[in-house]
Protein backbone atom coordinates (compact mmCIF):
# COMPACT_ATOMS: atom_id res chain seq x y z
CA UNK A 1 0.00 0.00 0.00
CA UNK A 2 3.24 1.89 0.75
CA UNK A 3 4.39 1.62 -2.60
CA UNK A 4 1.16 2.30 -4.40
CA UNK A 5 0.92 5.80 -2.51
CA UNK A 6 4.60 6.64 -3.27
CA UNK A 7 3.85 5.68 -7.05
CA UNK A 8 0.68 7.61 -7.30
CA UNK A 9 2.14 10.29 -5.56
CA UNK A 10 5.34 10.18 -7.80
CA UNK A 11 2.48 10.00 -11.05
CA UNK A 12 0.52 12.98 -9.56
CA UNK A 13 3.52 14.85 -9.36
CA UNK A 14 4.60 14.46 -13.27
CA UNK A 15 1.68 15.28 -14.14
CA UNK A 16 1.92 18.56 -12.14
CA UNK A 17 5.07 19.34 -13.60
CA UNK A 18 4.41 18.42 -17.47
CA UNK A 19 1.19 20.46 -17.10
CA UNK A 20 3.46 23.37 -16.16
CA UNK A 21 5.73 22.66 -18.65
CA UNK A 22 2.82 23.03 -20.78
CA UNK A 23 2.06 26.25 -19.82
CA UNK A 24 5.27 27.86 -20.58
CA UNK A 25 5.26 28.91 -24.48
CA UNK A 26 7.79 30.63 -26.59
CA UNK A 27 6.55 34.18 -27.37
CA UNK A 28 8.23 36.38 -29.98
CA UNK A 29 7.56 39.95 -30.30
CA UNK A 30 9.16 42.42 -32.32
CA UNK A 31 9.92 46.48 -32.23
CA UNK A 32 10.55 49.00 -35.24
CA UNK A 33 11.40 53.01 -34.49
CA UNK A 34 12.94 55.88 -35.96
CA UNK A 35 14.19 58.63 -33.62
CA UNK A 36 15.96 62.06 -34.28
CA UNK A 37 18.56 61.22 -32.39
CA UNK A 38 20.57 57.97 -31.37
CA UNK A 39 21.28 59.03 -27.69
CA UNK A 40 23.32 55.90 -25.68
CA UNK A 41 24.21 56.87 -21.57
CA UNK A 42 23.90 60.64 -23.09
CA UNK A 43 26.44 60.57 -25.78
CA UNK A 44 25.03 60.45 -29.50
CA UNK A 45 25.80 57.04 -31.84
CA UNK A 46 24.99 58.65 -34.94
CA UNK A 47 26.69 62.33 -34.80
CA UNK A 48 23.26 63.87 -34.21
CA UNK A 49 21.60 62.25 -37.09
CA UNK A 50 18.24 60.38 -37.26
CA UNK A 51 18.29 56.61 -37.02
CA UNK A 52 16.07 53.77 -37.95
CA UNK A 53 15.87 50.72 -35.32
CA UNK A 54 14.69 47.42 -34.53
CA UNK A 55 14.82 44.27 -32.87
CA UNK A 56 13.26 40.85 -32.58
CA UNK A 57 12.85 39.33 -28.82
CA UNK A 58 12.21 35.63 -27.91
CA UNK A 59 10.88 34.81 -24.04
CA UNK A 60 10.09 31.47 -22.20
CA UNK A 61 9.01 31.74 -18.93
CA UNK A 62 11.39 33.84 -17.28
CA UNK A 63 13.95 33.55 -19.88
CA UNK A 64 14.38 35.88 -23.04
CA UNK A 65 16.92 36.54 -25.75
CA UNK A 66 16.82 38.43 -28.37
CA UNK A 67 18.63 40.77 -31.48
CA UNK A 68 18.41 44.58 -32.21
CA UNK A 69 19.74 46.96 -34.99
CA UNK A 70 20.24 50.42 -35.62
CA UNK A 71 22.49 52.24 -37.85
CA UNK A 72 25.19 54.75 -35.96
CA UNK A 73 27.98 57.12 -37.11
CA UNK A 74 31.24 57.94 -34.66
CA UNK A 75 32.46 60.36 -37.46
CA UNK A 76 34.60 57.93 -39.03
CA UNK A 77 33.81 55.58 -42.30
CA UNK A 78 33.41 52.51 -40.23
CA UNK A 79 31.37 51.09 -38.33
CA UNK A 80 28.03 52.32 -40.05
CA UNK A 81 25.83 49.97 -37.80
CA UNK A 82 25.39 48.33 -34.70
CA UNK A 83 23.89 44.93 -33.98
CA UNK A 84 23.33 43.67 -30.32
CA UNK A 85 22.69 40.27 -29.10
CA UNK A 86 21.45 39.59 -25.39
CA UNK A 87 20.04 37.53 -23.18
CA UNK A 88 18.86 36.51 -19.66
CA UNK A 89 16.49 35.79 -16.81
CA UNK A 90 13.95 37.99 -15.44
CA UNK A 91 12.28 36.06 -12.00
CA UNK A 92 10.36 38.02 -9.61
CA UNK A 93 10.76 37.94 -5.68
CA UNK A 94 7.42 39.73 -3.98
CA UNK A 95 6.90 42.84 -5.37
CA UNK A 96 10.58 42.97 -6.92
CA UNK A 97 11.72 42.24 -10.48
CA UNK A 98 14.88 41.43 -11.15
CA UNK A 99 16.75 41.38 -14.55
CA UNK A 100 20.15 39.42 -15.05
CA UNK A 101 21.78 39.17 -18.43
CA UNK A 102 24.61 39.50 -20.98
CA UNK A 103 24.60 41.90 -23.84
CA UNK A 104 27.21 42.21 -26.83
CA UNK A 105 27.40 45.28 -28.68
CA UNK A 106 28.59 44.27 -32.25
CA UNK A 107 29.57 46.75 -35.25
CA UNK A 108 29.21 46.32 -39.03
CA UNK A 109 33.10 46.40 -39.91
CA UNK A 110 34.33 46.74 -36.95
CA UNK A 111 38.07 46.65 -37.89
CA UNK A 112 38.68 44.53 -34.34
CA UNK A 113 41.88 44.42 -32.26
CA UNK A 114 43.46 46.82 -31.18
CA UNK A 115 40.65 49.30 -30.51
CA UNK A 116 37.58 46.92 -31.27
CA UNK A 117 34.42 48.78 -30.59
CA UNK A 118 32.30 45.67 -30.17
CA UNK A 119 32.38 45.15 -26.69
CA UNK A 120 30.34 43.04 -23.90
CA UNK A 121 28.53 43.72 -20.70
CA UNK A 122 26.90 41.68 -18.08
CA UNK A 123 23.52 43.69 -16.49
CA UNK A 124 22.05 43.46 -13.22
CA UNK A 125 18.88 45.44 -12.60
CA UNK A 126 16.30 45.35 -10.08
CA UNK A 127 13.02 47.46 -10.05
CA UNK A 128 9.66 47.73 -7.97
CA UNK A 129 6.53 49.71 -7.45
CA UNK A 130 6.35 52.85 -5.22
CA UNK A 131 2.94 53.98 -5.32
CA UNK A 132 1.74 54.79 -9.04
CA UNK A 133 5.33 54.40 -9.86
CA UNK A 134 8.07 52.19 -10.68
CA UNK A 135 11.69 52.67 -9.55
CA UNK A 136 14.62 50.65 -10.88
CA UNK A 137 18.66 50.14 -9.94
CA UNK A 138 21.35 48.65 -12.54
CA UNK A 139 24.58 48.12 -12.84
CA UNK A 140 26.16 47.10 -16.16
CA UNK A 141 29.86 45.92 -16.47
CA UNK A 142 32.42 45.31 -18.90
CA UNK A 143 35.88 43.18 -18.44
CA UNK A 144 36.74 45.01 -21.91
CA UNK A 145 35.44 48.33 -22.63
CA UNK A 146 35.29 49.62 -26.18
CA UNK A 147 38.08 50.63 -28.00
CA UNK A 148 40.14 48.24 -25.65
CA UNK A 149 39.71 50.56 -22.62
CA UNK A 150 39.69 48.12 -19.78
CA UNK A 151 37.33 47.63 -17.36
CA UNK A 152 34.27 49.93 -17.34
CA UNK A 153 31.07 49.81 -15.25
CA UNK A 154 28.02 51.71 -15.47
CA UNK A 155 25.49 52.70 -12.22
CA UNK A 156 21.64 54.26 -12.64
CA UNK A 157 18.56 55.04 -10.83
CA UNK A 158 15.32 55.09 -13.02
CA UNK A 159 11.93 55.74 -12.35
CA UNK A 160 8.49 56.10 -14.22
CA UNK A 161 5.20 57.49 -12.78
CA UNK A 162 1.73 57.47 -15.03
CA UNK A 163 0.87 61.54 -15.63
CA UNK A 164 -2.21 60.63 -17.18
CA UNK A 165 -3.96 57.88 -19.43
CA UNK A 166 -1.53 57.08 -21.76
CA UNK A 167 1.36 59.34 -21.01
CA UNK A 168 4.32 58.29 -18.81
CA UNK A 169 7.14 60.59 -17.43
CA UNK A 170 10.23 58.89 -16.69
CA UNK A 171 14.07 59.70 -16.31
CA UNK A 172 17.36 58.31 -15.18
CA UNK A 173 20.31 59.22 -13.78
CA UNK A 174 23.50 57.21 -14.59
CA UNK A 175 27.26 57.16 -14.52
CA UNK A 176 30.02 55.99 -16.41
CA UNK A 177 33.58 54.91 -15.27
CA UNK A 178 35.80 53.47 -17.89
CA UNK A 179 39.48 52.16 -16.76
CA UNK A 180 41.15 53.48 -19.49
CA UNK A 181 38.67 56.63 -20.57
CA UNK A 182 36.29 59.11 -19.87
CA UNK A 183 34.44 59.48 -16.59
CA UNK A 184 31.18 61.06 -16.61
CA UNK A 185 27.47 61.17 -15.33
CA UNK A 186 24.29 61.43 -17.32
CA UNK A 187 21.00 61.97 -16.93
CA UNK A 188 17.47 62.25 -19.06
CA UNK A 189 14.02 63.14 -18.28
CA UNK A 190 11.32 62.79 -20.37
CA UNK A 191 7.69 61.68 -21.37
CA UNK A 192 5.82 58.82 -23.34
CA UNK A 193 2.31 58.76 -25.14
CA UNK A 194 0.84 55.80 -26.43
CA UNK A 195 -0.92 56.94 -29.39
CA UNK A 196 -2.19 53.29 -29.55
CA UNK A 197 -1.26 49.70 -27.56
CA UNK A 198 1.23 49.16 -30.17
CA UNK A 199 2.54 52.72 -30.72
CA UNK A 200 4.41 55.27 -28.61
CA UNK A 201 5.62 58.13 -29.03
CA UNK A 202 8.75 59.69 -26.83
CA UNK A 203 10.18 63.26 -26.13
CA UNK A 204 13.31 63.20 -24.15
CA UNK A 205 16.07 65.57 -22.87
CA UNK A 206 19.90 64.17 -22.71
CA UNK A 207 23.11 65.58 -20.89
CA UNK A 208 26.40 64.91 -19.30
CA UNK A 209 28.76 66.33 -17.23
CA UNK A 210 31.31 66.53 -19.59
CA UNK A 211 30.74 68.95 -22.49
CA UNK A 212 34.18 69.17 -23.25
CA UNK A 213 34.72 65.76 -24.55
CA UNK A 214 32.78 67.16 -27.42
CA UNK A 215 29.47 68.06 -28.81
CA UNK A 216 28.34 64.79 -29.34
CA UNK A 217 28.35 64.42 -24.95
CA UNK A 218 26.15 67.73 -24.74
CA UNK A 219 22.84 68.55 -23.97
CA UNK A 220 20.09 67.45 -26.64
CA UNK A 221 16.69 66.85 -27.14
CA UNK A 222 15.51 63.57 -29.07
CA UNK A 223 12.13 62.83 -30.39
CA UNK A 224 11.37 58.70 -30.73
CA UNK A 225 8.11 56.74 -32.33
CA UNK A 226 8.34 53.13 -31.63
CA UNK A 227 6.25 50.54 -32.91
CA UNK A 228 5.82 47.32 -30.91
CA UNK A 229 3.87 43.74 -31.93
């Protein structure tokens, strides 16, 4: 009798777990935008020039990957693009979502060592309600920088709060150390509108600390329409 409860348990118990299995699916969505301005920690990837963008991402359960494109300028003939692949987990503790992953930053002819500008980074993020809003941490680091700068990590603080229906203020405040390179903080502010559930519309301000490592780290506004499905 022993035996039969320990088998029906042990049956009972696949069953549990294949009918969870079950209930995790692959979902793929995807993202298209152009924006006025490619702005990246508050430094502009494409000289102050529009860019066109998009990405494909892949999720099961709490697991996603994913790819994402946009073209970029640094002034120079090369590289003209950038593609990034990443991937993670995203599990949940109460009210607390976490985000742990690995990104690489590749570039369309990227000329490589020395001074490759494809580079990697491992994230860490965390974020939770407060009220009608959301606060977030992350930290993103990098055992080689780009352009072969060492060591870099970056810190921010996010939030977003709801203004109204369908418009979202949000901002961040980040900053950059780089072993070999340029120290600086950033920040943004600005607001979303979803014009409809697949279509947004963004209007944010950019700036650094450090103007004098040229125009492309000053102040700027950039104008973004996304389209997500």
């Amino acid at each position: 009798m022993k035996a039969m409860k320990i088998a029906l348990a042990a049956a009972a118990a696949t069953v549990a777990l294949s009918g969870a299995a079950m209930a995790e699916e692959l979902k793929l969505s995807y993202n298209l935008g152009v924006t006025s301005d490619y702005v990246f920690r508050g430094v502009s990837q494409t000289m102050e020039d529009p860019a066109i963008q998009g990405g494909v991402d892949a999720t099961y359960g709490i697991g996603y990957a994913g790819v994402w494109a946009s073209n970029v300028d640094f002034g120079t003939d090369d590289p003209t693009a950038e593609i990034d692949v990443y991937a993670g987990v995203r599990p949940t503790i109460g009210d607390t979502s976490l985000d742990l992953g690995v990104l690489y930053y590749g570039y369309v002819k990227d000329k490589g060592a020395p001074g490759s500008v494809s580079y990697m980074e491992f994230k860490a993020a965390a974020s939770r309600p407060l009220g009608p809003a959301t606060v977030g941490l992350a930290v993103y680091y990098s055992p080689e920088f780009t352009g072969d700068t060492g060591n870099a990590i970056y810190y921010e603080v996010n939030g977003a709060v709801p203004l109204m229906d369908k418009l979202t203020l949000s901002g961040a405040l980040g900053h950059q150390e780089i072993d070999n390179g340029s120290e600086y903080a950033t920040w943004n502010i600005g607001a979303t509108y979803a014009v409809t559930d697949k279509l947004g519309v963004d209007l944010r301000y950019h700036d650094t600390d450090e103007h004098g490592y040229g125009k492309i780290y000053g102040s700027r506004v950039a104008i973004s329409l996304k389209a997500a499905f």
